[in-house]
N, C-alpha and C. Protein backbone atom coordinates (compact mmCIF):
# COMPACT_ATOMS: atom_id res chain seq x y z
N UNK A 1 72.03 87.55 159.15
CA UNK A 1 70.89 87.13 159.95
C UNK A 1 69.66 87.96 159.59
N UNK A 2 68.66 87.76 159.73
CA UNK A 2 67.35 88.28 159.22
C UNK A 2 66.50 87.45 160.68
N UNK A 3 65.27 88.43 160.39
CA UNK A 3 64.27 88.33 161.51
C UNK A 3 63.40 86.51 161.35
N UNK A 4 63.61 86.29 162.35
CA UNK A 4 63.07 84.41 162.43
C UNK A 4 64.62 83.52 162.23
N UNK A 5 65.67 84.02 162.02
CA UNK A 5 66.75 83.23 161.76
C UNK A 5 67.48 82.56 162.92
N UNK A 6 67.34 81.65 163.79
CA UNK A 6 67.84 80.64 164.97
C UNK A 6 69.10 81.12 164.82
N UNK A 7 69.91 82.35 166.16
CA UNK A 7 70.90 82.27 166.01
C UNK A 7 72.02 81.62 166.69
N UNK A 8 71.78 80.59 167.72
CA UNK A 8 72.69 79.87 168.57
C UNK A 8 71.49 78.83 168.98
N UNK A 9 71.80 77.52 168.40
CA UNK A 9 71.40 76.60 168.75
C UNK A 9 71.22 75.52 170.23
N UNK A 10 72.22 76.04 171.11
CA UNK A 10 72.73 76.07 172.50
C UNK A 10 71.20 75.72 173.40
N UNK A 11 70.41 75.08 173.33
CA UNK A 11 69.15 74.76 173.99
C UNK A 11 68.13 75.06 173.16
N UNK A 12 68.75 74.51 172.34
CA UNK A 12 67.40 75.36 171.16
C UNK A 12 66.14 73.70 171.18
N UNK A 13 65.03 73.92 171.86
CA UNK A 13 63.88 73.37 171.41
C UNK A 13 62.87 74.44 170.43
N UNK A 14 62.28 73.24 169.82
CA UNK A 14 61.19 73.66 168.76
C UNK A 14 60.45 73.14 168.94
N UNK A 15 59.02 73.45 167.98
CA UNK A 15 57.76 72.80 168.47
C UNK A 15 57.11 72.89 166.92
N UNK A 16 56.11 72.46 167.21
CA UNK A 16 54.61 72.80 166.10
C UNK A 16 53.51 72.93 166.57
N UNK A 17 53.20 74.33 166.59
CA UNK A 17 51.62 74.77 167.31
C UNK A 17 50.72 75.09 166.03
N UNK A 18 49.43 74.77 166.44
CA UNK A 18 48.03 75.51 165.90
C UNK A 18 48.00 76.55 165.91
N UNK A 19 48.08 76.87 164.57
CA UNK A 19 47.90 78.61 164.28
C UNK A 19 46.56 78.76 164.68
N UNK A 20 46.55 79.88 165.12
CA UNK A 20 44.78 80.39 165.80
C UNK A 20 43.71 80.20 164.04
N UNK A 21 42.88 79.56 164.18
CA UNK A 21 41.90 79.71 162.99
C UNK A 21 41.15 80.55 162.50
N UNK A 22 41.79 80.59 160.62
CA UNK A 22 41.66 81.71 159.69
C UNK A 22 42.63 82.61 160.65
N UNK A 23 44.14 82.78 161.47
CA UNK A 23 45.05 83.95 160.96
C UNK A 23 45.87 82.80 160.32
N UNK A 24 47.17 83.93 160.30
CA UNK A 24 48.62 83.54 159.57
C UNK A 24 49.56 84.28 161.01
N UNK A 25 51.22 83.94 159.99
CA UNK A 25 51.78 84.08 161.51
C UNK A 25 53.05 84.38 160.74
N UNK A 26 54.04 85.31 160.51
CA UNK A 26 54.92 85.85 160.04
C UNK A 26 56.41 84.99 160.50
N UNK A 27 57.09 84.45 160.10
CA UNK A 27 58.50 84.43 160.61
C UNK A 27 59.60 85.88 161.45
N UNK A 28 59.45 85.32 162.79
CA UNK A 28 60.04 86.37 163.58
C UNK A 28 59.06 87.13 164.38
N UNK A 29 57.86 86.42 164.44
CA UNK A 29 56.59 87.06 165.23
C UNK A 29 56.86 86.24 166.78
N UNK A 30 56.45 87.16 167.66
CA UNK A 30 56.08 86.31 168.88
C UNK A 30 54.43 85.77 168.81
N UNK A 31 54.17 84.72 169.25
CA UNK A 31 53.17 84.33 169.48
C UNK A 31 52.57 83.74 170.68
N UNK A 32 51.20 83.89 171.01
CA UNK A 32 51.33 83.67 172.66
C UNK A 32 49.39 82.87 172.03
N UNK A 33 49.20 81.95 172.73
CA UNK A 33 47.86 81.23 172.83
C UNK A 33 46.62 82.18 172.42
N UNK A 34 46.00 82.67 171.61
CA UNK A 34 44.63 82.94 171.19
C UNK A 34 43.23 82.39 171.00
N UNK A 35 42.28 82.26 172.49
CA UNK A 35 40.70 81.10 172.12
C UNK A 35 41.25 79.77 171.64
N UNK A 36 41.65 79.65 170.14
CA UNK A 36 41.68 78.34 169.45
C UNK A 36 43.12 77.97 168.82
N UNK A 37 44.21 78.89 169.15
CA UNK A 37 45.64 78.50 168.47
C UNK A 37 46.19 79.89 169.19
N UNK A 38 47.56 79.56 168.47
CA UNK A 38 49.00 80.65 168.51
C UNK A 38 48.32 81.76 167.28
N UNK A 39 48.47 82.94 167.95
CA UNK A 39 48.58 84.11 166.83
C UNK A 39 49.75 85.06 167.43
N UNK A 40 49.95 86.31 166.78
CA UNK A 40 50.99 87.71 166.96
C UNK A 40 50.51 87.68 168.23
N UNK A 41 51.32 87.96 169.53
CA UNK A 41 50.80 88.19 170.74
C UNK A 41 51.15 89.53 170.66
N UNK A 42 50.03 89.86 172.02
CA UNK A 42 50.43 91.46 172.19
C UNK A 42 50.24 91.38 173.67
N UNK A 43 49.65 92.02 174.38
CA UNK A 43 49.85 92.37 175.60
C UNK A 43 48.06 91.77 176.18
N UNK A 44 47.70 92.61 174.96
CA UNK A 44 46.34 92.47 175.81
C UNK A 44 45.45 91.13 175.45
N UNK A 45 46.19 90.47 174.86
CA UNK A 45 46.43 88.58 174.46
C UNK A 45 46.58 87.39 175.62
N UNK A 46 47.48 88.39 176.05
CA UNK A 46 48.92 87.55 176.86
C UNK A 46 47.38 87.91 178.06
N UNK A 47 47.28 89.12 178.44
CA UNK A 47 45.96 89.13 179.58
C UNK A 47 44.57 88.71 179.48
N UNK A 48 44.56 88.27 178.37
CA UNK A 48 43.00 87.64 178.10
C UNK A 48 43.27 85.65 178.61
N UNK A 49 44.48 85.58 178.12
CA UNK A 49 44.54 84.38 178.06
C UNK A 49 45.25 83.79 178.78
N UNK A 50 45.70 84.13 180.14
CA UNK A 50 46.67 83.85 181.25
C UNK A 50 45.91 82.69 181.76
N UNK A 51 44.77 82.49 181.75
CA UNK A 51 44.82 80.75 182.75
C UNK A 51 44.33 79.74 181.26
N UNK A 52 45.04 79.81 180.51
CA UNK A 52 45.11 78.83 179.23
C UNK A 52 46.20 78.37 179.12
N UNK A 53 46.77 78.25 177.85
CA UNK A 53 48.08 77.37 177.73
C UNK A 53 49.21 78.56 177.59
N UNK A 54 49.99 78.85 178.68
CA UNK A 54 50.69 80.27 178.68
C UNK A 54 52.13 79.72 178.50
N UNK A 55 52.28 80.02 177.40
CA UNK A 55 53.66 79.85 177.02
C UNK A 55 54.34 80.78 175.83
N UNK A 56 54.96 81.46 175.68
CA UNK A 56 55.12 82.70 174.00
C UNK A 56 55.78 81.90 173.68
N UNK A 57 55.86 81.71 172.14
CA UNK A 57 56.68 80.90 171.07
C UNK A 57 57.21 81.77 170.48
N UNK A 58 58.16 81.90 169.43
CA UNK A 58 58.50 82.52 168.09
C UNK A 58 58.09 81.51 167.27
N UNK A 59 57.57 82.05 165.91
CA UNK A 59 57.71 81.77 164.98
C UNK A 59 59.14 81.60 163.87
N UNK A 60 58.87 80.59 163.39
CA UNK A 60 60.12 80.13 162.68
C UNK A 60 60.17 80.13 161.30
N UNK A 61 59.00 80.21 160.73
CA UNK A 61 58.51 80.01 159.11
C UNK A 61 57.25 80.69 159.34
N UNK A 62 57.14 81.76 157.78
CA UNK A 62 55.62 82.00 157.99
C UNK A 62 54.99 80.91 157.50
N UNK A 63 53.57 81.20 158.21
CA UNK A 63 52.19 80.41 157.26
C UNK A 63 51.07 80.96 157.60
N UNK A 64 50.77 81.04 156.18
CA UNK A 64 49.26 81.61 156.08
C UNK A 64 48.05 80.44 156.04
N UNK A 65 47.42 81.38 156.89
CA UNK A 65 46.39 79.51 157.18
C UNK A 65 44.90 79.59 156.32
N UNK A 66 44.72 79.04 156.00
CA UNK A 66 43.17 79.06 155.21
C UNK A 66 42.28 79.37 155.93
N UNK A 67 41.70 80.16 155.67
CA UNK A 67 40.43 80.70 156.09
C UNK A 67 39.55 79.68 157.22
N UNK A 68 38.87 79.25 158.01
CA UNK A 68 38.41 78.68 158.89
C UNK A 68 39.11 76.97 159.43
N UNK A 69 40.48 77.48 159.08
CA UNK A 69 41.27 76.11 159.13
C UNK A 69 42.54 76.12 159.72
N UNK A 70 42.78 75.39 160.71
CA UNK A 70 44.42 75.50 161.19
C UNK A 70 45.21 75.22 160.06
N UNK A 71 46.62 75.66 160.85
CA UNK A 71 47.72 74.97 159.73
C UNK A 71 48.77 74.74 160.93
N UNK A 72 49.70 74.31 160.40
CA UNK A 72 50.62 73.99 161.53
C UNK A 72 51.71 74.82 161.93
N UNK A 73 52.32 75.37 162.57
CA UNK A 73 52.85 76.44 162.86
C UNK A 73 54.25 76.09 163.72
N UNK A 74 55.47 76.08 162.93
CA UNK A 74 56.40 75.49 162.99
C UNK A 74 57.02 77.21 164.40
N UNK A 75 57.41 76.23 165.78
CA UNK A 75 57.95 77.73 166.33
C UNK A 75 58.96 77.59 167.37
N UNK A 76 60.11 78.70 167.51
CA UNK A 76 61.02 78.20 168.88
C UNK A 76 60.13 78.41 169.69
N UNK A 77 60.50 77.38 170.88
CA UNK A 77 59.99 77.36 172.47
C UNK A 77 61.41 77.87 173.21
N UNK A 78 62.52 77.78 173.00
CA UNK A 78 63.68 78.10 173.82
C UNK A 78 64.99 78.04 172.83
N UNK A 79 65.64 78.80 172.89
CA UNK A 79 66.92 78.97 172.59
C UNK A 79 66.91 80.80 172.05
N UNK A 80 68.15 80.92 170.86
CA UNK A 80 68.47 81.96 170.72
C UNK A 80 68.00 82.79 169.17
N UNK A 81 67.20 83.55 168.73
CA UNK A 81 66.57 83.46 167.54
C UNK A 81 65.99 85.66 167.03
N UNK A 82 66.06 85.78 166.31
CA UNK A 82 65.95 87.25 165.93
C UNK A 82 64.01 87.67 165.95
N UNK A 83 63.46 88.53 166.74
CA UNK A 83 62.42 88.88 166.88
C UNK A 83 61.91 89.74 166.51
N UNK A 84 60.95 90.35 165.56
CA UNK A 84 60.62 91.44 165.24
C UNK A 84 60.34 92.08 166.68
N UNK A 85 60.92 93.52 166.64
CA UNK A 85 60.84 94.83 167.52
C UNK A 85 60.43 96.05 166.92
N UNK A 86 59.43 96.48 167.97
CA UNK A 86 59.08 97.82 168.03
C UNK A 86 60.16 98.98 167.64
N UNK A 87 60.50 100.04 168.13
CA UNK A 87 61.35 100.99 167.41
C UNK A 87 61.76 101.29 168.82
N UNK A 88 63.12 101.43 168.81
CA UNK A 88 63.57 101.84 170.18
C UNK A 88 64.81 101.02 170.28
N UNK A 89 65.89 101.13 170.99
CA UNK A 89 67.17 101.13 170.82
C UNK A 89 67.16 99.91 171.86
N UNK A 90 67.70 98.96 171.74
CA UNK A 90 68.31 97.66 172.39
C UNK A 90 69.24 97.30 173.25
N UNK A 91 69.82 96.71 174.35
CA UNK A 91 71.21 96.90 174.87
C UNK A 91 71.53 95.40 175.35
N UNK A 92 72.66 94.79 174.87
CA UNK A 92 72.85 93.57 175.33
C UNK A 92 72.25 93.20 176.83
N UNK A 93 71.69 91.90 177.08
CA UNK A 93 71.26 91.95 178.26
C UNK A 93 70.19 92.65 178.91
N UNK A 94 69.49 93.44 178.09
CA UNK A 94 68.68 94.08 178.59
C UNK A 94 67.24 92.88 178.46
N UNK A 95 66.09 93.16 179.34
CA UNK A 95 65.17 91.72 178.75
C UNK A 95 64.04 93.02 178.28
N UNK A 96 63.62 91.70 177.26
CA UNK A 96 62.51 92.73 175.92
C UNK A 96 61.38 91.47 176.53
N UNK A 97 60.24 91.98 176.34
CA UNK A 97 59.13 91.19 176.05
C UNK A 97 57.59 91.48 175.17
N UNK A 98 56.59 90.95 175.14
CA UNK A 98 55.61 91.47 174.14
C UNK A 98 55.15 92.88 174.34
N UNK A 99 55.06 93.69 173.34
CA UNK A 99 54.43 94.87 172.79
C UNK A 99 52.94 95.19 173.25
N UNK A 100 52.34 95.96 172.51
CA UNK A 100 51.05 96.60 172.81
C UNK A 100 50.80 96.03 170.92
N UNK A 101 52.17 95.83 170.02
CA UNK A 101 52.17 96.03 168.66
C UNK A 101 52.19 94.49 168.15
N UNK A 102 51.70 93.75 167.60
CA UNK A 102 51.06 92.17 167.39
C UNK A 102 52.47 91.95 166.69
N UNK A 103 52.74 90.67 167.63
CA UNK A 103 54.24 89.54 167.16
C UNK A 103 55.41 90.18 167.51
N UNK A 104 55.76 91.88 167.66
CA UNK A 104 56.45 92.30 168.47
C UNK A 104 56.76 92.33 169.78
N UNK A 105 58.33 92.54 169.92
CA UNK A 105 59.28 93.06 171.56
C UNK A 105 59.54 94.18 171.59
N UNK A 106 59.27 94.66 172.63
CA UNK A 106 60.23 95.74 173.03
C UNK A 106 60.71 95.55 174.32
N UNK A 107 61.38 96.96 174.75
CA UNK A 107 62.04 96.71 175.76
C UNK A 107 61.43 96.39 177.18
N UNK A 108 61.38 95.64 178.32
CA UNK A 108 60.28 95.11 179.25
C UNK A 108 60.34 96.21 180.35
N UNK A 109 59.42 96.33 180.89
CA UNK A 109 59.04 97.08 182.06
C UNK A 109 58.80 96.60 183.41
N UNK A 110 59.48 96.83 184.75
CA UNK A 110 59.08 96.03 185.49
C UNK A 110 58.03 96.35 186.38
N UNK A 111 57.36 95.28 187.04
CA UNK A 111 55.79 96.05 188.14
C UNK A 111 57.05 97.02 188.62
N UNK A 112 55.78 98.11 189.36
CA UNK A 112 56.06 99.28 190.16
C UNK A 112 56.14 99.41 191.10
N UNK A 113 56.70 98.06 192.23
CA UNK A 113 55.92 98.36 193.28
C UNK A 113 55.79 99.39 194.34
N UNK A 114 56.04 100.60 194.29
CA UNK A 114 55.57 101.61 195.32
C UNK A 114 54.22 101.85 194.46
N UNK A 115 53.79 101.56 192.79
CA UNK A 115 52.71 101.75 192.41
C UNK A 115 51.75 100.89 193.13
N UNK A 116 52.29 99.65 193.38
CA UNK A 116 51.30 98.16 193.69
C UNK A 116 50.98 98.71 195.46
N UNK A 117 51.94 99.48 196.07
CA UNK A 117 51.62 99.20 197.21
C UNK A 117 50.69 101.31 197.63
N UNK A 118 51.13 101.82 196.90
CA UNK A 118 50.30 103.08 197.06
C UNK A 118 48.72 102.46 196.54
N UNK A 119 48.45 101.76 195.82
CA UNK A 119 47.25 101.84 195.18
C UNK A 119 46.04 100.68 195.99
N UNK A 120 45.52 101.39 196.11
CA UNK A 120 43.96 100.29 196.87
C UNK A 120 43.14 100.02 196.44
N UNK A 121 43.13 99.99 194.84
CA UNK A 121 42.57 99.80 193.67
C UNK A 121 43.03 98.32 192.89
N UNK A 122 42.06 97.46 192.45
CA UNK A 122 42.67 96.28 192.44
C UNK A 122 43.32 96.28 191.14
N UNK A 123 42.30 97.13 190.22
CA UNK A 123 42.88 97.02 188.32
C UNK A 123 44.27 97.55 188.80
N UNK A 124 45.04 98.39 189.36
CA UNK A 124 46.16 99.35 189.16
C UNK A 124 47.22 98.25 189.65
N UNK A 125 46.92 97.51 190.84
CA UNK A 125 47.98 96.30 191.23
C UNK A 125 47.51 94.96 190.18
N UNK A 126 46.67 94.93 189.61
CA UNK A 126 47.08 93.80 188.43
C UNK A 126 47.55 94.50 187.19
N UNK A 127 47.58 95.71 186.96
CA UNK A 127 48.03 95.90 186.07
C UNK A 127 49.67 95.77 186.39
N UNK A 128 50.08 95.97 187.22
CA UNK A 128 51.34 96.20 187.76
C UNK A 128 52.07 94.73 187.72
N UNK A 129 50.87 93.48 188.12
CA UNK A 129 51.46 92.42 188.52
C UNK A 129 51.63 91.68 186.71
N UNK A 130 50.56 91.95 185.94
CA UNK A 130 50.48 91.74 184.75
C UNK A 130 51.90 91.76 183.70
N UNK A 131 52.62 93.33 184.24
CA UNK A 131 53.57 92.85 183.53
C UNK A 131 54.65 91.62 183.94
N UNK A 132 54.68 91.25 184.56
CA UNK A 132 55.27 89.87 184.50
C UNK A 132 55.70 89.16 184.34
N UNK A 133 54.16 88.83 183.21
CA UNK A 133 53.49 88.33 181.76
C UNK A 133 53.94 88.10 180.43
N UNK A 134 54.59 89.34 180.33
CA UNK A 134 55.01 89.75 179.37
C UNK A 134 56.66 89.58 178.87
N UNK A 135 57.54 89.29 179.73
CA UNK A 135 58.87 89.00 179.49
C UNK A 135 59.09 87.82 178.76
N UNK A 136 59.82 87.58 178.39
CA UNK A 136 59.83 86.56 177.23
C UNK A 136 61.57 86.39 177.14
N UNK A 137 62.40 87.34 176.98
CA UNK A 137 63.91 86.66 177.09
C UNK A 137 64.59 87.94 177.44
N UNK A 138 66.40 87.81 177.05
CA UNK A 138 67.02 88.89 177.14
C UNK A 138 67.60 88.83 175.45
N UNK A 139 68.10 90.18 175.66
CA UNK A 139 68.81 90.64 174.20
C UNK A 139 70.16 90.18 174.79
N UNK A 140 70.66 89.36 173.26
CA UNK A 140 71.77 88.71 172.52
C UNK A 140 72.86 89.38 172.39
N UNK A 141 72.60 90.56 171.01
CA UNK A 141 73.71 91.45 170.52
C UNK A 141 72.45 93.11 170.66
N UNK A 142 73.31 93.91 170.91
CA UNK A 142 72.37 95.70 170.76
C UNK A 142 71.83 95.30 169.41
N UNK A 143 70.77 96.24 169.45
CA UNK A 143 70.01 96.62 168.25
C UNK A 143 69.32 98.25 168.40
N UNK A 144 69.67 98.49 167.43
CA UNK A 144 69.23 100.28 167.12
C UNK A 144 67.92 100.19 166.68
N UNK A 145 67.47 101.54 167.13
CA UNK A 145 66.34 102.08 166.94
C UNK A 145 65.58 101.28 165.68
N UNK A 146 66.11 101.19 164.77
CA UNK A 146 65.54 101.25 163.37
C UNK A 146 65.66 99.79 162.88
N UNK A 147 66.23 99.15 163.60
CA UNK A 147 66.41 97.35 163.37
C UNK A 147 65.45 97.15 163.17
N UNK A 148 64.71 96.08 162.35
CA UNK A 148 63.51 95.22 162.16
C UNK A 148 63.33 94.34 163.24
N UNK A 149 64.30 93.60 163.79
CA UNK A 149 64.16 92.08 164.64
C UNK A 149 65.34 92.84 165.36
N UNK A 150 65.52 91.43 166.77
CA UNK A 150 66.33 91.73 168.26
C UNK A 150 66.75 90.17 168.05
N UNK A 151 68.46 90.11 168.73
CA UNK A 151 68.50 88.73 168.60
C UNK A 151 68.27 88.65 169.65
N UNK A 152 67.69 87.66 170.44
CA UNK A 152 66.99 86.92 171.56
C UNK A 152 67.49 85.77 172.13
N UNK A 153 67.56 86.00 173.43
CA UNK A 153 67.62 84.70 173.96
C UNK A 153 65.81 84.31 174.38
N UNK A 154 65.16 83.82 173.98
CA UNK A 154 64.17 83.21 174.64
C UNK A 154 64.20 81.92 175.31
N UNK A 155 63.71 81.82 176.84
CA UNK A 155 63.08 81.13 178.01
C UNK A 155 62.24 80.50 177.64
């Protein structure tokens, strides 16, 4: 298995999204809605663009898109598939979602809430509620520190 490789077909939908215009999009990237298409999501993506079309995809095939031009962007919407990850150790069942690091998972964090409810500050409870946002599936099989990709169940 290698990173972008569909590993249990078991609800597996696919799609074809608009790559965001002039990027590209790696096989095994997460991607989440950018202004004008799908690019590498990251975190602060996923919060720019929450009342748009909010849905994270994987990528399934790279493509590099021409310079001021979509291309079509072949990607899972649901099933089971290998994700590029951040560095940090994996545990079956554990849920990973987007990074701070573009098209990467890591491991997910949940709101805080004694943070949400100590704070009377509104940024500190959306930041809290924000992560959320960010979950995307659970881990498949462990993956070590040093793995490239996570196999995934993605939602």
């Amino acid at each position: 298995m290698a990173t972008g490789d569909v590993v249990k077909t078991y609800r597996f939908r696919k799609e074809t999204l608009p790559s965001k215009t002039g990027g590209g999009d790696t096989k095994g990237d997460l991607l989440a809605y950018d202004t004008d298409g799908y690019a590498p999501a990251t975190q602060t993506i996923i919060k720019a663009t929450r009342s748009t079309p909010f849905k994270m995809y994987v990528a399934t095939e790279t493509v590099v898109a021409v310079p001021a031009t979509q291309s079509d962007l072949p990607a899972l919407a649901e099933g089971a598939i290998g994700i590029s990850k951040v560095s940090g150790a994996l545990s079956k069942g554990q849920v990973v979602g987007a990074s701070a690091t573009a098209g990467k998972v890591g491991a997910w964090t949940a709101p805080d809430i004694s943070a949400i409810i100590a704070a009377y500050c509104a940024t500190t409870i959306q930041a809290q509620l924000d992560k959320l946002l960010y979950a995307i599936g659970e881990v498949l099989e462990d993956a070590a520190s040093g793995d490239a990709f996570v196999n995934t169940i993605v939602r």
